[in-house]
N, C-alpha and C. Protein backbone atom coordinates (compact mmCIF):
# COMPACT_ATOMS: atom_id res chain seq x y z
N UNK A 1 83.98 178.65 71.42
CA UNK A 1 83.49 177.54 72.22
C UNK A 1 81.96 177.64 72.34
N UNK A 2 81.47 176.30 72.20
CA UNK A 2 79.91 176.63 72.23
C UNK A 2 79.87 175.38 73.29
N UNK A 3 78.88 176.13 74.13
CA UNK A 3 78.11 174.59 75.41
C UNK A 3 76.78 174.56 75.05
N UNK A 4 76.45 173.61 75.46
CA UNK A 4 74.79 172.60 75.49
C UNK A 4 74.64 172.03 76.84
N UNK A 5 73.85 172.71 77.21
CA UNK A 5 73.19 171.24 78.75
C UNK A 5 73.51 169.91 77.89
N UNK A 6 73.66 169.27 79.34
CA UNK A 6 72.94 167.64 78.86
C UNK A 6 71.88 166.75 79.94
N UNK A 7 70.98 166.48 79.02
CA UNK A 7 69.85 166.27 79.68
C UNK A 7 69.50 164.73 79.59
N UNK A 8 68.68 163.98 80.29
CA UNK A 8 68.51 162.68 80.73
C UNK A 8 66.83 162.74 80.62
N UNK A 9 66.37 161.40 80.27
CA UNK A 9 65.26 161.39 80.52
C UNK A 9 64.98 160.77 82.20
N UNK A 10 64.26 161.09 83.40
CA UNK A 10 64.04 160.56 84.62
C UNK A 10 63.11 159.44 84.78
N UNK A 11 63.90 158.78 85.35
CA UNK A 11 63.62 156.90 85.20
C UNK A 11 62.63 157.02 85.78
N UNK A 12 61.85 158.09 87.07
CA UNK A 12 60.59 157.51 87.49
C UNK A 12 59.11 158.25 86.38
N UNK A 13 59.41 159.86 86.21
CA UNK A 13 58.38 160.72 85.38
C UNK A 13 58.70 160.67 84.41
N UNK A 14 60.38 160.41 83.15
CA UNK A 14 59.94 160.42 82.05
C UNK A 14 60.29 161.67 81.21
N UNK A 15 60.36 162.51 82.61
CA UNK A 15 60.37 164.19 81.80
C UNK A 15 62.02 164.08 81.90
N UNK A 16 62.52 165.37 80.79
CA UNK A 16 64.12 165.48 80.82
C UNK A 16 64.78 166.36 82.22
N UNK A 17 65.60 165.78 82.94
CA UNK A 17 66.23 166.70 83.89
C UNK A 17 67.76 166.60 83.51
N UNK A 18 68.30 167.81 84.38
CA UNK A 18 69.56 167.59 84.09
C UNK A 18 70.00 167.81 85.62
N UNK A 19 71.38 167.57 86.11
CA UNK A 19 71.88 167.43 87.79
C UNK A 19 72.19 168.82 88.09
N UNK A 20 72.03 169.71 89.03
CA UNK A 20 72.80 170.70 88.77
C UNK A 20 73.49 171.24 90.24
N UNK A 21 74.97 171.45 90.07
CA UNK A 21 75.51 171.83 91.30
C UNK A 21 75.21 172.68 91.88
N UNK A 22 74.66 172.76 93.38
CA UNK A 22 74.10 174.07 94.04
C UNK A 22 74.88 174.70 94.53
N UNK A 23 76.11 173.89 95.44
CA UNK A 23 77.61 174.13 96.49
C UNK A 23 78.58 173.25 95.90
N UNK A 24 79.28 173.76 96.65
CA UNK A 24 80.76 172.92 96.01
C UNK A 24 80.81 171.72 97.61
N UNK A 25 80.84 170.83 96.69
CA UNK A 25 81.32 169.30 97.81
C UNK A 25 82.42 169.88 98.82
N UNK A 26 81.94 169.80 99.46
CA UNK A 26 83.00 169.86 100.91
C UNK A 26 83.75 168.16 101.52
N UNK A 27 85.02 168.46 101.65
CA UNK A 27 86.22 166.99 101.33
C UNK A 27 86.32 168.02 102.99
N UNK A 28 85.81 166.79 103.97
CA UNK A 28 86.85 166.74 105.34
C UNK A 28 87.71 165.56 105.88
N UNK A 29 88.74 166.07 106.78
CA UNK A 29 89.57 164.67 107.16
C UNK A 29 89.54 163.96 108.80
N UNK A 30 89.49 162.92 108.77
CA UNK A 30 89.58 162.04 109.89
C UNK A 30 90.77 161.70 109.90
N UNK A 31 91.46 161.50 111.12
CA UNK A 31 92.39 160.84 111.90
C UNK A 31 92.35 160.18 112.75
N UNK A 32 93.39 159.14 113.04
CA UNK A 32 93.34 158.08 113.87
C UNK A 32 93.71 159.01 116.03
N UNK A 33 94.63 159.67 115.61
CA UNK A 33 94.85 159.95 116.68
C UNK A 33 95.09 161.83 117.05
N UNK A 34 94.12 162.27 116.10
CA UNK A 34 94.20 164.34 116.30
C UNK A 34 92.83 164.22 115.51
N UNK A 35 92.18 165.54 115.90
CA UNK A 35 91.04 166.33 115.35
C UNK A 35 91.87 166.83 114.36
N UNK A 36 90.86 166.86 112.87
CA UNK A 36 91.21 167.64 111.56
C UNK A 36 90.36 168.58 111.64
N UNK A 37 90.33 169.96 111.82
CA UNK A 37 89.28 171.25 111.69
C UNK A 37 88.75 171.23 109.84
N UNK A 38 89.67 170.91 109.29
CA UNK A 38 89.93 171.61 108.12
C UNK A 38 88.67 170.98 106.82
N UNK A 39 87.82 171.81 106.56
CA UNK A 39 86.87 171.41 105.50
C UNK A 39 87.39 172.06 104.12
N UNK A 40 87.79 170.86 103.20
CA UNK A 40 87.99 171.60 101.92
C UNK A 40 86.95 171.80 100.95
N UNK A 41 86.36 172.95 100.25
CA UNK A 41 85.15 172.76 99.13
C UNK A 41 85.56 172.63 97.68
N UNK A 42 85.34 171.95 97.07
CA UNK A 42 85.58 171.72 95.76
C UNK A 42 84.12 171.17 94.81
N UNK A 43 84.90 172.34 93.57
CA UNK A 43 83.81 171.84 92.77
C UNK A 43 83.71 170.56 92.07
N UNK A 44 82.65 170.06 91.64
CA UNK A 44 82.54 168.99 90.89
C UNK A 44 83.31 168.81 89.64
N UNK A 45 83.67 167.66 88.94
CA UNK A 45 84.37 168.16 87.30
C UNK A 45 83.06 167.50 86.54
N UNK A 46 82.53 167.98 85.18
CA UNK A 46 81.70 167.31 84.56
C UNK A 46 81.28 166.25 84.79
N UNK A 47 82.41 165.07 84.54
CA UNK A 47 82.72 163.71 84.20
C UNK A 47 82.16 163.31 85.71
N UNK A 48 82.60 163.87 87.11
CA UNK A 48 82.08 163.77 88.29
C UNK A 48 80.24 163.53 88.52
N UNK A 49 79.67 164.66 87.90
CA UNK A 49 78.44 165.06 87.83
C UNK A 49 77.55 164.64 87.23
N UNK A 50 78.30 163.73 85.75
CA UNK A 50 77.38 163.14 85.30
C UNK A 50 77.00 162.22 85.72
N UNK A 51 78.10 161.67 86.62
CA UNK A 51 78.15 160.22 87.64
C UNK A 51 77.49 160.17 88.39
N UNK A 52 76.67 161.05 88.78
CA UNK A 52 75.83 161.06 90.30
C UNK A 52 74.39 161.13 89.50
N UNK A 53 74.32 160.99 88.25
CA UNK A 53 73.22 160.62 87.49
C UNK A 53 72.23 159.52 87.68
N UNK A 54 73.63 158.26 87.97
CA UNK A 54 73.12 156.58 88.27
C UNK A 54 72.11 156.45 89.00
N UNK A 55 71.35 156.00 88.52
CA UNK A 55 69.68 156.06 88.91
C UNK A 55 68.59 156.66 89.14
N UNK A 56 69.01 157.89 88.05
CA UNK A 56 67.96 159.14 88.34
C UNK A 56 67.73 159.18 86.48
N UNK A 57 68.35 159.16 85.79
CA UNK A 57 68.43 158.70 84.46
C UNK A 57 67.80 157.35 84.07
N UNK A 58 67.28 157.24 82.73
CA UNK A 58 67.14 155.74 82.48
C UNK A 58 68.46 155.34 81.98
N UNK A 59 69.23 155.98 81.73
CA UNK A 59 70.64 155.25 80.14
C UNK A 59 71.97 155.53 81.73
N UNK A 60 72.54 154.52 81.62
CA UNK A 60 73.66 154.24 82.83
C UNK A 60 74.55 155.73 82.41
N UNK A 61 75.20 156.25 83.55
CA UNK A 61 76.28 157.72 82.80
C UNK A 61 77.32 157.04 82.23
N UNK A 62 78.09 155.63 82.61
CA UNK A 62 78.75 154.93 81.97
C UNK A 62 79.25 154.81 80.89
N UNK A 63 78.09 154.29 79.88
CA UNK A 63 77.55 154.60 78.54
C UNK A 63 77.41 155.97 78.01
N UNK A 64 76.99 156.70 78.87
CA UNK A 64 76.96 157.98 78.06
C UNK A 64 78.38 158.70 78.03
N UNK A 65 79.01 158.82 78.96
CA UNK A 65 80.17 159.98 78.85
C UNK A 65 81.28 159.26 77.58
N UNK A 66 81.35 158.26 77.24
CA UNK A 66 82.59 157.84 76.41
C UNK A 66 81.77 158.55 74.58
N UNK A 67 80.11 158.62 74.89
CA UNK A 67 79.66 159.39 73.46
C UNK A 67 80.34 160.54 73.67
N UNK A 68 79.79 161.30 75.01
CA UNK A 68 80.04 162.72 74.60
C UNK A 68 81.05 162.80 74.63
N UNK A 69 81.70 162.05 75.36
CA UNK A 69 83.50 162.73 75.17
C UNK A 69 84.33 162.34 73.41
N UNK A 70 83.58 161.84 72.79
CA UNK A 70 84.21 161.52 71.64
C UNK A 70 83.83 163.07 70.36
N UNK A 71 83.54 163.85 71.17
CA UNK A 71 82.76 165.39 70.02
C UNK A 71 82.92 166.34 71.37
N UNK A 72 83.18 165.98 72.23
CA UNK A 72 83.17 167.40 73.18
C UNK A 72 83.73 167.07 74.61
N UNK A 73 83.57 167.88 75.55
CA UNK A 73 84.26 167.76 77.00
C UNK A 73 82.70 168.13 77.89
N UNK A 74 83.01 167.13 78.85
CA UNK A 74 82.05 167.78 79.96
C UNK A 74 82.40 168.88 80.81
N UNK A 75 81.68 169.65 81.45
CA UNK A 75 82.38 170.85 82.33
C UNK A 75 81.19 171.35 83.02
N UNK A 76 81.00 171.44 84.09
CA UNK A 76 80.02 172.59 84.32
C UNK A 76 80.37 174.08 84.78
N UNK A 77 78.99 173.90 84.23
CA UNK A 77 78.61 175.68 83.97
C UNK A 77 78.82 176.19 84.92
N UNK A 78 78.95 178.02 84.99
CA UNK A 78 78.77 178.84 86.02
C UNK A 78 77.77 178.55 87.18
N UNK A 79 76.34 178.30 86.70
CA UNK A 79 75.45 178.17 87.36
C UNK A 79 75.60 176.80 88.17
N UNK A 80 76.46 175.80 87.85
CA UNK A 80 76.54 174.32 88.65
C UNK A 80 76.24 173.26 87.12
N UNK A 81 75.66 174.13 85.95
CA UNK A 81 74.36 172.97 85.15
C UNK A 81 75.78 172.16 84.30
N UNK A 82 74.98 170.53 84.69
CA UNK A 82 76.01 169.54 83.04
C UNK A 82 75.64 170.45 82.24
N UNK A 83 76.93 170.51 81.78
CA UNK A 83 77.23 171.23 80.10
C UNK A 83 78.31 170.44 79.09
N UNK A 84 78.07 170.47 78.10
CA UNK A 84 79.13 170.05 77.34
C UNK A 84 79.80 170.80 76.42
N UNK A 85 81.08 170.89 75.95
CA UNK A 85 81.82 172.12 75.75
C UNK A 85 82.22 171.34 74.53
N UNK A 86 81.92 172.61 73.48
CA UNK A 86 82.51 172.16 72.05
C UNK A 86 83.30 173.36 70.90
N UNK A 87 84.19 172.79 70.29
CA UNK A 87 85.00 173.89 69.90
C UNK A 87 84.18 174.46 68.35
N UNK A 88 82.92 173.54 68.17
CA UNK A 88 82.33 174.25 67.44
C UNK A 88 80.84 173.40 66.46
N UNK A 89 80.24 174.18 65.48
CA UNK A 89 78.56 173.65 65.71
C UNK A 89 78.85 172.41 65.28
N UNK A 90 79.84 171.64 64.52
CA UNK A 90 79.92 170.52 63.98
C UNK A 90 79.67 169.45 64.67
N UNK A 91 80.92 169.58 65.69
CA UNK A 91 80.63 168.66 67.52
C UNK A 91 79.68 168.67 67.46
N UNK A 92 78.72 169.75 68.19
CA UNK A 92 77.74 169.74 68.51
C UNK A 92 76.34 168.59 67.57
N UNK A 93 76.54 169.05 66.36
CA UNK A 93 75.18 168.65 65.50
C UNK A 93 75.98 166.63 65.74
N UNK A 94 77.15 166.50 64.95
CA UNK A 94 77.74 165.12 65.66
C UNK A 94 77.11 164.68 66.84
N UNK A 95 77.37 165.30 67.84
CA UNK A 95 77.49 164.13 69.30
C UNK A 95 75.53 164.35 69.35
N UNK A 96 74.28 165.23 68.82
CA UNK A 96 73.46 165.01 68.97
C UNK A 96 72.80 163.60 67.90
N UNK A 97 73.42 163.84 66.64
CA UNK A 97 73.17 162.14 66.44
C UNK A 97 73.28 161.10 66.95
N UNK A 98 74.89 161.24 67.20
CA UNK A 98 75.51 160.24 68.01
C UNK A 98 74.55 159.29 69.88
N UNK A 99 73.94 160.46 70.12
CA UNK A 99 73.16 160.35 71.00
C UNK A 99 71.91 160.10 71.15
N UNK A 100 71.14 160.30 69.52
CA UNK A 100 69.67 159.80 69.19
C UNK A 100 70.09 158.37 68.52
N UNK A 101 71.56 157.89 67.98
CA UNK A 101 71.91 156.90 67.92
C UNK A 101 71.87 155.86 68.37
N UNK A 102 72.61 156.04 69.43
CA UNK A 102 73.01 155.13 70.75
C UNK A 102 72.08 155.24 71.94
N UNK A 103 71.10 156.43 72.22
CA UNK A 103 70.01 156.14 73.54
C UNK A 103 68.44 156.70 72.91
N UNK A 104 68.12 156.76 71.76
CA UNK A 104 66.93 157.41 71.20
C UNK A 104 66.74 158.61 71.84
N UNK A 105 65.33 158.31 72.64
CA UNK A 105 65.27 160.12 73.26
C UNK A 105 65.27 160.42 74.19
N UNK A 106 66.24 159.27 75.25
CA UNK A 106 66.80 159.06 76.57
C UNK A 106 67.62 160.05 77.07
N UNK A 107 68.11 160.75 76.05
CA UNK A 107 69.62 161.80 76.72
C UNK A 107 69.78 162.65 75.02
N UNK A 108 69.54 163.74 75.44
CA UNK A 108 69.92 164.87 74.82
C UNK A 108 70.63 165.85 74.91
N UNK A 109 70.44 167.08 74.22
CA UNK A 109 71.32 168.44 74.48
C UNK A 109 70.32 169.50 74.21
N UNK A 110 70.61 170.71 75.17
CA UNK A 110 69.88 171.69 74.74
C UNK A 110 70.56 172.81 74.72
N UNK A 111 70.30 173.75 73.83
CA UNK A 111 71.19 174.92 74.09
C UNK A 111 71.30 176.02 75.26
């Protein structure tokens, strides 16, 4: 298995960033008629993360995840970082055409 960040160009500077999870989302519950104590934390899934992209990117995540998912899987990394997961360099060299294809030099990969 080989991963790559995936990186965005930022709609206001231009420079490439990528999102990266610091904590895991905490899911709490409301009720109509009892207090819920209970905070659940969960991590993000790729496909989640790239979504919280929308408007920090110039290229919609919309558009992007149906490329990468056609050569690889989203997942993040240990560290929180978008990554994309591939079973090998072929994917990889693929979905980076595929991506100077379809967004020029809007959204990339890095190793």
């Amino acid at each position: 298995m080989i991963r790559y960040r995936l990186f965005g160009r930022c709609r206001i500077y231009h420079d490439p960033v990528s999102p990266v999870l610091r904590a895991p989302a905490q899911i709490g519950w409301d009720a109509w008629f009892r207090d819920i104590d209970l905070v659940t934390p969960r991590r993000l899934k790729g496909s989640e993360l790239l979504r919280r992209t929308k408007g920090w990117w110039t290229e919609d995540p919309g558009d992007i995840q149906p490329v990468v998912e056609r050569f690889g899987r989203l997942v993040v990394g240990d560290g929180g970082e978008l990554m994309v997961e591939f079973q090998g360099p072929e994917q990889a060299q693929g979905l980076q055409g595929a991506l100077k294809e379809s967004f020029g030099d809007q959204v990339f990969l890095s190793p």
